[in-house]
N, C-alpha and C. Protein backbone atom coordinates (compact mmCIF):
# COMPACT_ATOMS: atom_id res chain seq x y z
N UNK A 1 29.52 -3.18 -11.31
CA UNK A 1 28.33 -2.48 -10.88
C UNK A 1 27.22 -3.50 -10.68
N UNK A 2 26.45 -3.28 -9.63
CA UNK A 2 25.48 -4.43 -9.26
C UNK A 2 24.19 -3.45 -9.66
N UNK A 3 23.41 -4.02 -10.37
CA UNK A 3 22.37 -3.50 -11.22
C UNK A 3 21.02 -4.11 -10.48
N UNK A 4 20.11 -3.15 -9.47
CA UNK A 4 18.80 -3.42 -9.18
C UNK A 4 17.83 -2.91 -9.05
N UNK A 5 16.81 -3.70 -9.62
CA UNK A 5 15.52 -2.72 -9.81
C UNK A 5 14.87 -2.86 -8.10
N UNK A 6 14.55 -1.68 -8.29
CA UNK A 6 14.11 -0.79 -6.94
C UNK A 6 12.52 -1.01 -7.08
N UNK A 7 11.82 -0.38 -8.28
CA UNK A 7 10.55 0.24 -8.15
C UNK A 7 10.06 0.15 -9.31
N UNK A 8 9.00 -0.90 -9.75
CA UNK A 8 8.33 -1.17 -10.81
C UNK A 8 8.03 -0.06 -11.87
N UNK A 9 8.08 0.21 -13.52
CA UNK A 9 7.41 1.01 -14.03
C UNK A 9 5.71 0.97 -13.51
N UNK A 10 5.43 2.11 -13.15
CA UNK A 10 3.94 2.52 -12.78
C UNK A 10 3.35 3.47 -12.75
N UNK A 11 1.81 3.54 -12.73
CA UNK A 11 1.58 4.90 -12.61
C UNK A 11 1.29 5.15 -11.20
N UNK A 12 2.01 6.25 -10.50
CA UNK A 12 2.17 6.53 -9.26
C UNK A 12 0.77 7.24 -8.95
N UNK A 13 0.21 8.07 -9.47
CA UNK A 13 -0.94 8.63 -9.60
C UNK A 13 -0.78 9.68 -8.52
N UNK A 14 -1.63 9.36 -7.72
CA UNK A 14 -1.50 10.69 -6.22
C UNK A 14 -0.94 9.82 -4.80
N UNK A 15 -0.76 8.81 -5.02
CA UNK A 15 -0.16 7.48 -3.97
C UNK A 15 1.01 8.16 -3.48
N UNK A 16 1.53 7.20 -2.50
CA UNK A 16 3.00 7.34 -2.14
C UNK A 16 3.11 5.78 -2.54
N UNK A 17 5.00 5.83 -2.90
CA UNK A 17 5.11 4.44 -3.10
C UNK A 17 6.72 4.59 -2.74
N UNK A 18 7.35 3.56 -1.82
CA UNK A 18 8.55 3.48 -1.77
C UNK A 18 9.28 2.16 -2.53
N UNK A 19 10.02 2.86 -2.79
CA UNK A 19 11.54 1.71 -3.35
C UNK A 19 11.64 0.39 -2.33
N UNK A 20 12.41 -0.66 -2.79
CA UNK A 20 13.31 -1.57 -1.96
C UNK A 20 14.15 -1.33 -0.89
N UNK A 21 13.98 -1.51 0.21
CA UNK A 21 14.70 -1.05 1.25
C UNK A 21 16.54 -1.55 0.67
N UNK A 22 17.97 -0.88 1.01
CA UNK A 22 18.70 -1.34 0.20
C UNK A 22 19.49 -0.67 1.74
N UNK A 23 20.80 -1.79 1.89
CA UNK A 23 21.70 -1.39 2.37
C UNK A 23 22.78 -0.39 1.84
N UNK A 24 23.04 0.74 2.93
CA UNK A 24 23.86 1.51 2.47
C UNK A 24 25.50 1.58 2.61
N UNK A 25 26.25 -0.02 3.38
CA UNK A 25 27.24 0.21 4.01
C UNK A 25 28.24 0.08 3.11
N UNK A 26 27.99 -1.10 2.13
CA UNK A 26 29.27 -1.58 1.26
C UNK A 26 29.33 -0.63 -0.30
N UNK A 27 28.16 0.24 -0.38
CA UNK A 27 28.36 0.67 -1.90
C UNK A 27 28.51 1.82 -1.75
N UNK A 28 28.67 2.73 -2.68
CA UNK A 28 28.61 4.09 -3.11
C UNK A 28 27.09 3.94 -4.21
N UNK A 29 26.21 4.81 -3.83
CA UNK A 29 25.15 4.13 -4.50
C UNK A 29 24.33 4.86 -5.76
N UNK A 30 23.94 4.48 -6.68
CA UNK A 30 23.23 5.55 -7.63
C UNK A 30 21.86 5.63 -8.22
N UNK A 31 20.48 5.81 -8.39
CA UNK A 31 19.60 5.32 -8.14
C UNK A 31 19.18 6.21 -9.43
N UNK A 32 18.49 5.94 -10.60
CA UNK A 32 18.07 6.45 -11.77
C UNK A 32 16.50 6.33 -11.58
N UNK A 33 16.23 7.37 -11.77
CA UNK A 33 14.10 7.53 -11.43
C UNK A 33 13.92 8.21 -13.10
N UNK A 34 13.38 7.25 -14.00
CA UNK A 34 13.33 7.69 -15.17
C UNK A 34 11.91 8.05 -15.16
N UNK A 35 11.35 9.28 -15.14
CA UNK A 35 10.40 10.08 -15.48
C UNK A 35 9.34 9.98 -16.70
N UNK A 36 7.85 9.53 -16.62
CA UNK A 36 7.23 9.64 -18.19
C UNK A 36 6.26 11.02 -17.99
N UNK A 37 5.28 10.65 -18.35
CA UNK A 37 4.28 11.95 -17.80
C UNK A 37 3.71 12.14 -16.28
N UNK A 38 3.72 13.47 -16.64
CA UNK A 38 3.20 13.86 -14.97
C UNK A 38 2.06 14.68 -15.11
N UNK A 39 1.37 14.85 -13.91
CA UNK A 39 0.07 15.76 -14.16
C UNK A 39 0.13 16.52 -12.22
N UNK A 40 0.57 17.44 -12.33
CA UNK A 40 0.70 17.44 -10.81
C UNK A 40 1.92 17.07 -10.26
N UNK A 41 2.42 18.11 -9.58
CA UNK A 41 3.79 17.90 -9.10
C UNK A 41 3.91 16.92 -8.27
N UNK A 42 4.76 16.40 -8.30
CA UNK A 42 5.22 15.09 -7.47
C UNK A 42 6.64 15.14 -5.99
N UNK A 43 6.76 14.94 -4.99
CA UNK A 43 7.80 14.76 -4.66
C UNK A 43 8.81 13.20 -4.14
N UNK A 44 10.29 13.58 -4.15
CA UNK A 44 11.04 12.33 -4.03
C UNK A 44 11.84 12.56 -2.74
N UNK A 45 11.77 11.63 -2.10
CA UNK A 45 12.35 11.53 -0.62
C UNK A 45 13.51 10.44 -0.79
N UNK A 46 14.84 10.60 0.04
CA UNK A 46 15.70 9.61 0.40
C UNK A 46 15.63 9.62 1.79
N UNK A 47 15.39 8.50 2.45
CA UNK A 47 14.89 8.38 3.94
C UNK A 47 15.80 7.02 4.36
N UNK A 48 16.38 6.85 5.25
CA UNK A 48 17.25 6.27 6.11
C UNK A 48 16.72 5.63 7.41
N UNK A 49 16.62 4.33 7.70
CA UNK A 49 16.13 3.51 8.70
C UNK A 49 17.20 2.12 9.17
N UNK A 50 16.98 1.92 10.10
CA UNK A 50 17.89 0.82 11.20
C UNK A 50 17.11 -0.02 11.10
N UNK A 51 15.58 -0.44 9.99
CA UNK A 51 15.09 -1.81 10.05
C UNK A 51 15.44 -2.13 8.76
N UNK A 52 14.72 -3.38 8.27
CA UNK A 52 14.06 -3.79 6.84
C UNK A 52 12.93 -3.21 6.58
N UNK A 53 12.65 -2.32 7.11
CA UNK A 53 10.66 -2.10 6.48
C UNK A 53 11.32 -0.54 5.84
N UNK A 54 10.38 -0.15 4.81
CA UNK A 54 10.28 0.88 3.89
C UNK A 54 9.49 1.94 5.23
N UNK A 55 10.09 2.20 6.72
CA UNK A 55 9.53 3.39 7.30
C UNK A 55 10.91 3.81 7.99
N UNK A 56 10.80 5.42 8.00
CA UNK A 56 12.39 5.94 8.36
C UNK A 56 11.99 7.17 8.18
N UNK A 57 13.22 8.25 7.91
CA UNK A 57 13.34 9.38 8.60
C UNK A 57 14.06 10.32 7.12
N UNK A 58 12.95 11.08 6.58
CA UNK A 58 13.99 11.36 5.77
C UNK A 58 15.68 12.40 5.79
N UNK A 59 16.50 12.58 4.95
CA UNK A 59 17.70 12.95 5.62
C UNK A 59 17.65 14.06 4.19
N UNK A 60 18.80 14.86 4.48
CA UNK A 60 19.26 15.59 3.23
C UNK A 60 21.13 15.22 2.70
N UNK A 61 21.53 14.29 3.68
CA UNK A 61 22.66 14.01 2.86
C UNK A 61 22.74 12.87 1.57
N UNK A 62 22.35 13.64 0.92
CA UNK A 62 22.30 12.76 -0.65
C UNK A 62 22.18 13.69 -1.60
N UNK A 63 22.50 14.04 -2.75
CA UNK A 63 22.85 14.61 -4.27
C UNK A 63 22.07 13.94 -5.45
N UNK A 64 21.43 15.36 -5.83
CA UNK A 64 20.60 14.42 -7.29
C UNK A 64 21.39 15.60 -8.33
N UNK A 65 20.91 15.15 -9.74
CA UNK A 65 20.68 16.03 -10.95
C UNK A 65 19.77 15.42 -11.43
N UNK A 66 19.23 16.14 -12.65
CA UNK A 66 18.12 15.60 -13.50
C UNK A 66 18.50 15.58 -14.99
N UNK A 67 18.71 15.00 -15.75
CA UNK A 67 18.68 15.03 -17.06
C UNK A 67 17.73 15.81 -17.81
N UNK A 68 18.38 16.31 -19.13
CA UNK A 68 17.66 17.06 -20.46
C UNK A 68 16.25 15.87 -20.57
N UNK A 69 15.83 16.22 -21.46
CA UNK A 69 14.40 15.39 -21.87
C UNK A 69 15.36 14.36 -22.81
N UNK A 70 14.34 13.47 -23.39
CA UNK A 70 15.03 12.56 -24.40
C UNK A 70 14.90 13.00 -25.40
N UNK A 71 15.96 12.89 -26.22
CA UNK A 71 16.60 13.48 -27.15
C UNK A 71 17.83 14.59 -27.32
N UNK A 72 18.51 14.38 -25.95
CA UNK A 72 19.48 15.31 -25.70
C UNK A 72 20.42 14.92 -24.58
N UNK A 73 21.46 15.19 -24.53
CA UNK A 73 22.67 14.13 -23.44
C UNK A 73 23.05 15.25 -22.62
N UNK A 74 22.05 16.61 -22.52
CA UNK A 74 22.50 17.12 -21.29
C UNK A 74 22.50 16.89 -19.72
N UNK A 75 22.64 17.59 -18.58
CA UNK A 75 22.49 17.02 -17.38
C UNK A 75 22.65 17.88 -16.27
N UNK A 76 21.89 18.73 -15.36
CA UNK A 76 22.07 19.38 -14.66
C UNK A 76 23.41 19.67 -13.83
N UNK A 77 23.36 20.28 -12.85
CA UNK A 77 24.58 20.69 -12.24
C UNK A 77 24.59 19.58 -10.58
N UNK A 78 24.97 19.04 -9.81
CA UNK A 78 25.35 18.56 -8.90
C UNK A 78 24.76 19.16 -7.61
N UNK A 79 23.10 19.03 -7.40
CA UNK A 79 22.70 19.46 -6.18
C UNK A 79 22.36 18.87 -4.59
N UNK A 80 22.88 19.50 -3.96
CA UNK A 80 22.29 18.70 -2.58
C UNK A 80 20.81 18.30 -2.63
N UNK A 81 20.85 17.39 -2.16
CA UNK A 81 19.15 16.66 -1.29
C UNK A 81 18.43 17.11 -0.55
N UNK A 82 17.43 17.03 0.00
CA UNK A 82 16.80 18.00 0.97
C UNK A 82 16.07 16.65 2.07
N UNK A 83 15.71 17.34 3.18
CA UNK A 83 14.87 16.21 3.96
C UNK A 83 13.36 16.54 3.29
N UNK A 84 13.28 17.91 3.14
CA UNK A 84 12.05 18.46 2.55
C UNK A 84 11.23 17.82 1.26
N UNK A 85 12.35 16.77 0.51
CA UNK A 85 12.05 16.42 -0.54
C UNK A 85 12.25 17.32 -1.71
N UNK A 86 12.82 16.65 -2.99
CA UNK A 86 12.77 17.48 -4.17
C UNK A 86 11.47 17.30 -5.07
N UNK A 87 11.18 18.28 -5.52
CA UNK A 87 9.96 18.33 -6.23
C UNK A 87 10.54 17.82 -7.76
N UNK A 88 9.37 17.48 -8.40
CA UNK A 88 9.33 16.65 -10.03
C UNK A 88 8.25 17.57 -10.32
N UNK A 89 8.64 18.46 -11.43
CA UNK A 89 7.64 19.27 -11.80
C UNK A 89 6.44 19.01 -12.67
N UNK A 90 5.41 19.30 -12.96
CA UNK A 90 4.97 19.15 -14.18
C UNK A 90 5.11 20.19 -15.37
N UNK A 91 5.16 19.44 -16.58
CA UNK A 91 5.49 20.50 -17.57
C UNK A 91 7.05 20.59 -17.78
N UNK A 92 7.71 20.42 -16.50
CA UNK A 92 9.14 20.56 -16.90
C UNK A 92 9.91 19.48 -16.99
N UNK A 93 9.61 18.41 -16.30
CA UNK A 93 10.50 16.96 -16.03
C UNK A 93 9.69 16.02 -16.58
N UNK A 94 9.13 16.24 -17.44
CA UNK A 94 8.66 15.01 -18.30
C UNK A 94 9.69 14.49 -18.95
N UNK A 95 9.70 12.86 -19.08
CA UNK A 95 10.53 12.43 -20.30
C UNK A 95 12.22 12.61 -19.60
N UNK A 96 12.32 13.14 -18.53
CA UNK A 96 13.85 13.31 -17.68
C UNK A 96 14.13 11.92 -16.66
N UNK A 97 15.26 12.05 -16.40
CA UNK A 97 15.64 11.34 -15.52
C UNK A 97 16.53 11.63 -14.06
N UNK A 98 15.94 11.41 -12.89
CA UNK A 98 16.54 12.30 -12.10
C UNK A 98 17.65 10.52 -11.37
N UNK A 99 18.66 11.61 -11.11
CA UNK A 99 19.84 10.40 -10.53
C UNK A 99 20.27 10.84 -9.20
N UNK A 100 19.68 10.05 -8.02
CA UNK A 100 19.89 10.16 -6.99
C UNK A 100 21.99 9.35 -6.33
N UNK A 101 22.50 10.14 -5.92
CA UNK A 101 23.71 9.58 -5.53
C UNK A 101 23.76 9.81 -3.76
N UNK A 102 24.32 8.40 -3.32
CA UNK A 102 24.39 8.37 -2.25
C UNK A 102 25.74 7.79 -1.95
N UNK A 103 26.17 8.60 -0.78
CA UNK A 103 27.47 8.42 -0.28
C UNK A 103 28.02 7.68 0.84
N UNK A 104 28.16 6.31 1.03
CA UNK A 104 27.99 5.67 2.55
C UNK A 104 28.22 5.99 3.64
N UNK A 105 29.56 7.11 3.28
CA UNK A 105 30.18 7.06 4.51
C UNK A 105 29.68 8.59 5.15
N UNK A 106 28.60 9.14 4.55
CA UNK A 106 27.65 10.79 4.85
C UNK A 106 26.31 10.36 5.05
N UNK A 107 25.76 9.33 4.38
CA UNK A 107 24.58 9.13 4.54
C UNK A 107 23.89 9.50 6.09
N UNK A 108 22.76 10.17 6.09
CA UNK A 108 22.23 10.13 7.14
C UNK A 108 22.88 10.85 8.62
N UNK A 109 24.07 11.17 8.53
CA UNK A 109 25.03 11.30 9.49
C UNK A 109 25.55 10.14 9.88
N UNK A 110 25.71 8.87 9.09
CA UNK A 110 25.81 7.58 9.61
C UNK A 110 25.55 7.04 10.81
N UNK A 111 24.04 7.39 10.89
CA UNK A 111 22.85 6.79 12.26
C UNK A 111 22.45 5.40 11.68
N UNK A 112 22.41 5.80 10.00
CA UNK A 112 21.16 5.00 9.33
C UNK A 112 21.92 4.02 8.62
N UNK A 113 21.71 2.65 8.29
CA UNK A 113 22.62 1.57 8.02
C UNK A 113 21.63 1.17 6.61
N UNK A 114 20.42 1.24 6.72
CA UNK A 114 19.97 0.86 5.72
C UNK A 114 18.93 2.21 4.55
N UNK A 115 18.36 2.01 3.43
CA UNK A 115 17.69 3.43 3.20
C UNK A 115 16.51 2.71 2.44
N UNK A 116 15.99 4.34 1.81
CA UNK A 116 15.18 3.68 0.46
C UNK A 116 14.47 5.24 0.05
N UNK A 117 13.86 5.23 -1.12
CA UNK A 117 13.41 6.21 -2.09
C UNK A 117 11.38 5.88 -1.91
N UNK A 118 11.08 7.19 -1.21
CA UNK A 118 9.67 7.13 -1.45
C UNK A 118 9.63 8.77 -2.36
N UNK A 119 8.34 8.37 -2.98
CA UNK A 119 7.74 9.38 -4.42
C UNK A 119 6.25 9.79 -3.92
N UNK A 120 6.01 10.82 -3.72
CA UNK A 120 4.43 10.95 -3.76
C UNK A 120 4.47 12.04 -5.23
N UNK A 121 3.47 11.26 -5.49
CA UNK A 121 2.17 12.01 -6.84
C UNK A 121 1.62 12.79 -6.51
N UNK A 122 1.28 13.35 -7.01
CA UNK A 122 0.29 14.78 -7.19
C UNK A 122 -0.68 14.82 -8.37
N UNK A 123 -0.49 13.36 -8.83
CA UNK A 123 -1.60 12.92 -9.93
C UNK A 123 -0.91 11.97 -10.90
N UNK A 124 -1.51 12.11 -12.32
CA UNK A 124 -0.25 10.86 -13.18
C UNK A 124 1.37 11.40 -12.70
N UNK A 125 1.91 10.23 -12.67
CA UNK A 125 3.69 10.43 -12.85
C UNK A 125 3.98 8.84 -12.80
N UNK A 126 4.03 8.57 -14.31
CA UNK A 126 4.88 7.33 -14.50
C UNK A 126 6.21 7.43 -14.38
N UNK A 127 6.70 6.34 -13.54
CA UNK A 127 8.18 6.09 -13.37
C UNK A 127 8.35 5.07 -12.55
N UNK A 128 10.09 4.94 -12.45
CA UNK A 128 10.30 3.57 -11.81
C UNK A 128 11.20 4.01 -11.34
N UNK A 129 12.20 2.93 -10.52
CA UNK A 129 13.61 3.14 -10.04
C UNK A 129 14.83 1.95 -9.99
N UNK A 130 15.39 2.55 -10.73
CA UNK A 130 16.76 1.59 -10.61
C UNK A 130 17.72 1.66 -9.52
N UNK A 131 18.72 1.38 -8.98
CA UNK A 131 19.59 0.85 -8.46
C UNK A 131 21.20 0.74 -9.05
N UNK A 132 22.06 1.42 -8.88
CA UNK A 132 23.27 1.04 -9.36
C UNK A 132 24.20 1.18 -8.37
N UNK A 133 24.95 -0.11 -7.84
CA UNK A 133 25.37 0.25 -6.72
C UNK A 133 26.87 -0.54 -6.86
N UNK A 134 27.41 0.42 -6.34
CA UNK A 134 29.43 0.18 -6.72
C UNK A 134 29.86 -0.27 -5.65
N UNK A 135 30.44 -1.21 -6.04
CA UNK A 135 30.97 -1.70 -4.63
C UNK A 135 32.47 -1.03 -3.72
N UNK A 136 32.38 -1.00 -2.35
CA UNK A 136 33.96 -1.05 -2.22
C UNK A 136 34.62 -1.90 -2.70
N UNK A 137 34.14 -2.71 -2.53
CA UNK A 137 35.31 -3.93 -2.97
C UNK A 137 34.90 -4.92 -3.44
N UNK A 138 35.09 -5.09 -4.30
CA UNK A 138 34.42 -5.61 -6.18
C UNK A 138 34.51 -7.30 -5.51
N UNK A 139 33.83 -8.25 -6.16
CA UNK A 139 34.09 -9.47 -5.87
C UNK A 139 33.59 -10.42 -6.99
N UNK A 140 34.01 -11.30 -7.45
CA UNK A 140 32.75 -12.39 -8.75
C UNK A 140 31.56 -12.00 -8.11
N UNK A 141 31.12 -12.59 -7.16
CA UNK A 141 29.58 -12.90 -6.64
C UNK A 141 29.14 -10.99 -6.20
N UNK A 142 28.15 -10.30 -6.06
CA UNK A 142 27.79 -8.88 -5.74
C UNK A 142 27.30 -9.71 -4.11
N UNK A 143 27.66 -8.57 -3.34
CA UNK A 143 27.17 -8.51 -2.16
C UNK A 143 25.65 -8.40 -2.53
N UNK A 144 24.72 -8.89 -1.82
CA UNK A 144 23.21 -8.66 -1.56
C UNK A 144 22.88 -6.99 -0.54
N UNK A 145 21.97 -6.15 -1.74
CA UNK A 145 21.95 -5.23 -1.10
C UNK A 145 20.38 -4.78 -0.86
N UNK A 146 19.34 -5.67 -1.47
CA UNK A 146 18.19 -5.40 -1.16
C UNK A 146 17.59 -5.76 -0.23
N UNK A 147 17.28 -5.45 0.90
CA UNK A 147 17.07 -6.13 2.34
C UNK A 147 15.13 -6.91 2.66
């Protein structure tokens, strides 16, 4: 597993802020947005682009769940993505972790070669984003996937 940080711990506040632009061809990909406080609902986009720059189109082929709060190893059920964006509630997704999964060979309708994760605030929402990305085909050295 090639392990990369995407998106600084921060406070997102009412901003938009996107992730690392990351190629989508060689991995199966998994992206952990660990949640602190929020004040104001927030939403999370997976958006798909043919450059290096963090601007693109968002898509709905991608799957999240969200984790129990901390202190508990539960984990939602397996939902589709939306282009609409999924909302981060307040009051309810504090302290959760939502896990974005992306599939290479669905992504986007495979238009889009490269992606990335933008968040808008709706006021405080600390969080960050990781990166976990599986390779097809494993090697010593990890393919470079942050563009």
């Amino acid at each position: 597993v090639h392990v990369v940080p995407l998106l600084e711990p921060a406070d997102i506040a009412s901003g938009t802020v996107q992730t690392d632009v990351f190629s989508t061809r060689e991995h199966w990909i998994e992206i952990l947005i660990p949640i602190g406080a929020i004040t104001g609902n927030a939403t999370v986009y997976v958006k798909g682009c043919n450059n290096t720059t963090a601007s693109g189109t968002a898509v709905a082929t991608w799957w999240y769940r969200k984790t129990s709060a901390k202190g508990t190893d539960a984990i939602g059920a397996i939902t589709a993505g939306s282009a609409s964006g999924i909302v981060i509630t307040d009051g309810t997704d504090e302290n959760k972790v939502m896990v974005i999964d992306i599939d290479p060979d669905q992504f986007g309708g495979v238009p889009y070669i490269y992606a990335f994760v933008e968040i808008v605030g709706g006021g405080v929402l600390l969080a960050s984003a990781v990166g976990l990305f599986f390779p097809r085909y494993p090697q010593n050295v990890q393919i470079s996937e942050v563009v």
